[in-house]
Protein backbone atom coordinates (compact mmCIF):
# COMPACT_ATOMS: atom_id res chain seq x y z
CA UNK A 1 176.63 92.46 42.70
CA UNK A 2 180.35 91.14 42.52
CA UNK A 3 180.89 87.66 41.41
CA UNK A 4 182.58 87.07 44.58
CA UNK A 5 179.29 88.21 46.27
CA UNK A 6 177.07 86.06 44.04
CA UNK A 7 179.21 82.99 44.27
CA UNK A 8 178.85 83.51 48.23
CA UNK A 9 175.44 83.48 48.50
CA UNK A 10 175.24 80.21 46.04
CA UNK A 11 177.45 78.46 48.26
CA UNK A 12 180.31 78.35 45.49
CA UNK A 13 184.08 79.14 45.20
CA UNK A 14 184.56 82.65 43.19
CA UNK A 15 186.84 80.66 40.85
CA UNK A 16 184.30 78.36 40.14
CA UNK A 17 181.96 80.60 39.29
CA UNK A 18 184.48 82.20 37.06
CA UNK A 19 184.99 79.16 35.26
CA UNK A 20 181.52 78.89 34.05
CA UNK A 21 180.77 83.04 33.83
CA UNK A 22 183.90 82.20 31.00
CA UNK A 23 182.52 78.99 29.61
CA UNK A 24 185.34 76.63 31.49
CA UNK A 25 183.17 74.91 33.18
CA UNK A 26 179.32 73.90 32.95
CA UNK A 27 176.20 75.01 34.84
CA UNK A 28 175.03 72.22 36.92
CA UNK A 29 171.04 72.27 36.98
CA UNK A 30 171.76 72.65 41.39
CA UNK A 31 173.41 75.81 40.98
CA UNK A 32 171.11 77.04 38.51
CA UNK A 33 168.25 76.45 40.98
CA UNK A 34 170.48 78.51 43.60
CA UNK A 35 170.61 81.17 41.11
CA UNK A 36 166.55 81.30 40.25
CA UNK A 37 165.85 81.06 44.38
CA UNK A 38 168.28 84.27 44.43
CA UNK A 39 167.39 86.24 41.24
CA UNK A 40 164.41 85.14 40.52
CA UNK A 41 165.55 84.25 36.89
CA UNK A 42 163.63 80.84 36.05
CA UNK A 43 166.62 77.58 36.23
CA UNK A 44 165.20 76.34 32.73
CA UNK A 45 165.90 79.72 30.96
CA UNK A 46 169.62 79.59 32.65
CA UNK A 47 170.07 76.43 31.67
CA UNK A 48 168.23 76.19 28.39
CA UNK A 49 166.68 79.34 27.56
CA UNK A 50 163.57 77.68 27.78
CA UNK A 51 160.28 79.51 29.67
CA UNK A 52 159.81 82.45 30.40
CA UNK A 53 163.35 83.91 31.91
CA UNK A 54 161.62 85.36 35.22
CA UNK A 55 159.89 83.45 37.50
CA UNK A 56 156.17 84.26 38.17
CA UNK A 57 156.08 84.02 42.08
CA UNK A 58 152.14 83.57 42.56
CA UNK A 59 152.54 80.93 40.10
CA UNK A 60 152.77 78.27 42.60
CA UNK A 61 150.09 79.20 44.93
CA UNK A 62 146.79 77.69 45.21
CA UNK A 63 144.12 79.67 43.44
CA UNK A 64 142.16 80.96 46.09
CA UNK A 65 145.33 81.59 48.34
CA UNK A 66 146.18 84.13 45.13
CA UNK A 67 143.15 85.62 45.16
CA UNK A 68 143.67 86.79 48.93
CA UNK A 69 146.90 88.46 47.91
CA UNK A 70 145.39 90.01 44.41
CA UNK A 71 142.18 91.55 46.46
CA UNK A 72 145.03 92.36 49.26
CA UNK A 73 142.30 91.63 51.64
CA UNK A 74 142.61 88.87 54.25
CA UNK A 75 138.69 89.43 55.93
CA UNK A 76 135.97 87.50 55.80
CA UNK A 77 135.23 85.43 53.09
CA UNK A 78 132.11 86.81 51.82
CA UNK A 79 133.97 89.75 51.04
CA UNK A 80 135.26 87.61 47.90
CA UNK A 81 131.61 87.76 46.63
CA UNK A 82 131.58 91.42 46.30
CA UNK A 83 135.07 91.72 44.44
CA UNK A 84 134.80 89.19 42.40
CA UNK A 85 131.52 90.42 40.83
CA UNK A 86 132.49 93.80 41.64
CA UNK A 87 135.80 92.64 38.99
CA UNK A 88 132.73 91.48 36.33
CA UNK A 89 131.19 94.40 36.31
CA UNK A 90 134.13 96.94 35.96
CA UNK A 91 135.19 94.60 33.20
CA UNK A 92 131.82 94.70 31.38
CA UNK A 93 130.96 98.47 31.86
CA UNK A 94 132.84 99.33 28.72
CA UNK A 95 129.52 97.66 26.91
CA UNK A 96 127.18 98.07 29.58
CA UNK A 97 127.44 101.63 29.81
CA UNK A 98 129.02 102.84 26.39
CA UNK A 99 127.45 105.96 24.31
CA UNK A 100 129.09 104.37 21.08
CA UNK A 101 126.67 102.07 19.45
CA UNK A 102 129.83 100.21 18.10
CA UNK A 103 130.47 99.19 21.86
CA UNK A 104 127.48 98.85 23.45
CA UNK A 105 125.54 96.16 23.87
CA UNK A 106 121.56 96.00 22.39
CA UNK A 107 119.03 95.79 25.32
CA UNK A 108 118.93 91.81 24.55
CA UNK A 109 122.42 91.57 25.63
CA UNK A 110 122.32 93.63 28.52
CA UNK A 111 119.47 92.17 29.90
CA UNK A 112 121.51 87.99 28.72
CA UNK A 113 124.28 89.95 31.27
CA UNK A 114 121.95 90.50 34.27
CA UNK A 115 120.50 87.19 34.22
CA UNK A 116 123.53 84.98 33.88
CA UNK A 117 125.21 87.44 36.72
CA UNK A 118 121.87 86.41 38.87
CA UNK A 119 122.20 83.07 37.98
CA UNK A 120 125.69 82.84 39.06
CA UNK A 121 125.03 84.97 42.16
CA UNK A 122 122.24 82.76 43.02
CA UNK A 123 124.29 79.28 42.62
CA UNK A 124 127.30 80.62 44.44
CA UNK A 125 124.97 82.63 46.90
CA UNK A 126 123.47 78.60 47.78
CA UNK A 127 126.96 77.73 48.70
CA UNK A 128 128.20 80.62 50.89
CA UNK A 129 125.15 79.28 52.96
CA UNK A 130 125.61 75.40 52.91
CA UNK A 131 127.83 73.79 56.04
CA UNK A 132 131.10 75.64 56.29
CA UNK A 133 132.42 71.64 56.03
CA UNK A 134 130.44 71.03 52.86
CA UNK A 135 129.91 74.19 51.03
CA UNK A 136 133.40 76.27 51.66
CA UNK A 137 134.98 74.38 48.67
CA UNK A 138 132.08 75.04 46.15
CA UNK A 139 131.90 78.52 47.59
CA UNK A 140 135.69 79.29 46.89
CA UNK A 141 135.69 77.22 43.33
CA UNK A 142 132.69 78.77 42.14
CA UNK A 143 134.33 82.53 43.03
CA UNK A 144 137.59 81.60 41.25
CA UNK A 145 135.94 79.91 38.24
CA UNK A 146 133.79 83.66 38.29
CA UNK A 147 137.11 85.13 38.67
CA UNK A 148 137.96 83.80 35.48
CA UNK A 149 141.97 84.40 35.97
CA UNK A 150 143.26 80.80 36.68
CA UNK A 151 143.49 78.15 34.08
CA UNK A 152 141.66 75.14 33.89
CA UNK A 153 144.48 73.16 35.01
CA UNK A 154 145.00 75.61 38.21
CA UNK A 155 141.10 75.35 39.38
CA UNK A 156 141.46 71.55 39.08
CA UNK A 157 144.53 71.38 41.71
CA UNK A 158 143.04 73.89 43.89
CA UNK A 159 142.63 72.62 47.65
CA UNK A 160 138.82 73.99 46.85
CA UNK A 161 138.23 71.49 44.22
CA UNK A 162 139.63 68.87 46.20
CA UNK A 163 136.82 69.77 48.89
CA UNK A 164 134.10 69.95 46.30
CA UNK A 165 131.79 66.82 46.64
CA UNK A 166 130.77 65.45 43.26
CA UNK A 167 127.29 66.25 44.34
CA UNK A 168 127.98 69.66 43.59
CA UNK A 169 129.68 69.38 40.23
CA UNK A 170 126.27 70.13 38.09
CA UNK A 171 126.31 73.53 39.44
CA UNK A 172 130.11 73.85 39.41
CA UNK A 173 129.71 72.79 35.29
CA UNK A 174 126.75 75.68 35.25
CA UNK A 175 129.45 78.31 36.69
CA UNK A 176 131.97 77.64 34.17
CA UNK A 177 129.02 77.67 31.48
CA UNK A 178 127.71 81.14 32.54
CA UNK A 179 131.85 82.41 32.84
CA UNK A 180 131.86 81.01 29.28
CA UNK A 181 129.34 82.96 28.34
CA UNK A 182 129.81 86.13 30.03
CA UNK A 183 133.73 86.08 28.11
CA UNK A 184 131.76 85.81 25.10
CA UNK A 185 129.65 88.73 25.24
CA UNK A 186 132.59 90.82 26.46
CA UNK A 187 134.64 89.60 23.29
CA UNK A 188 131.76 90.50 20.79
CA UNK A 189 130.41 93.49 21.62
CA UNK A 190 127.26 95.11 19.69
CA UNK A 191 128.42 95.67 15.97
CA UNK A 192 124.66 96.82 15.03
CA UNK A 193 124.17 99.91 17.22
CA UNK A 194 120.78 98.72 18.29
């Protein structure tokens, strides 16, 4: 793209933008915003060289809303169920189903992985079935907390925690106890070969 071209779509004279492509002139933090909206380049790395220098465009989104677009599906919801856990097990199969006793997991561990997968299932399964009013944000918060993609931060913003009534936040704190668990027997996998 020319300059002439770039300054255009900014909304800026060419010779202005000249002036600061030759260090003349400095960035104001407006037109660095114009430039992220049009390259995608994040303003703060423009301006600073701070974060990372392209911008992350699901970033932004709520949680579940991300999900949606990740699973590409936009059907009904109990659809979500199925991936999600579907997600689980492709990521523990490695263990689950390895031939090298360095990998896979001892029949204790594989049988700790079915029952904290049941127990989720179970708690999450309770919500799908609740009130659409009262049990679709415990539903979705429970699947992304399963998900296990979105920081803690992220779940706690999410228009589904907002709609989670405090009644449910025991079994909410049990989800993110069996997630917990489940990312620790996929980061320690069988070192005995039994």
């Amino acid at each position: 793209m020319t300059q002439r071209k770039f300054a255009e779509l900014i909304g800026m004279s060419p010779n202005g933008l000249n002036a600061i492509v030759k260090g003349k002139k400095r960035l104001s933090r407006i037109l660095a915003l114009a430039t992220e909206q049009i390259t995608g380049v994040e303003a703060d790395w423009i301006l600073k060289e701070e974060s990372p220098m392209r911008k992350d465009p699901l970033r932004k989104i709520d949680p579940w809303d991300r999900m949606i677009i990740e699973f590409k599906s936009y059907g009904v919801e109990h659809e979500f169920f199925v991936y999600v856990f579907n997600e689980i097990d492709q990521q523990s199969g490695p263990f689950r189903n390895s031939i090298d006793p360095k990998k896979a997991w001892s029949e204790e561990q594989n049988k700790k992985y079915q029952a904290l997968i049941n127990e989720a299932k179970r708690i999450i399964d309770f919500f799908m079935h609740l009130e659409k009013s009262e049990g679709q944000g415990p539903y979705r918060l429970g699947l992304m907390i399963m998900y296990g993609e979105f920081s803690e931060k992220q779940l706690e913003n999410s228009s589904a925690a907002l709609f989670t009534d405090e009644n449910r936040h025991p079994s909410i704190g049990r989800i993110r106890e069996i997630r917990l668990e489940l990312d620790d027997l996929m980061n320690k996998p069988n070192t005995k070969g039994d």
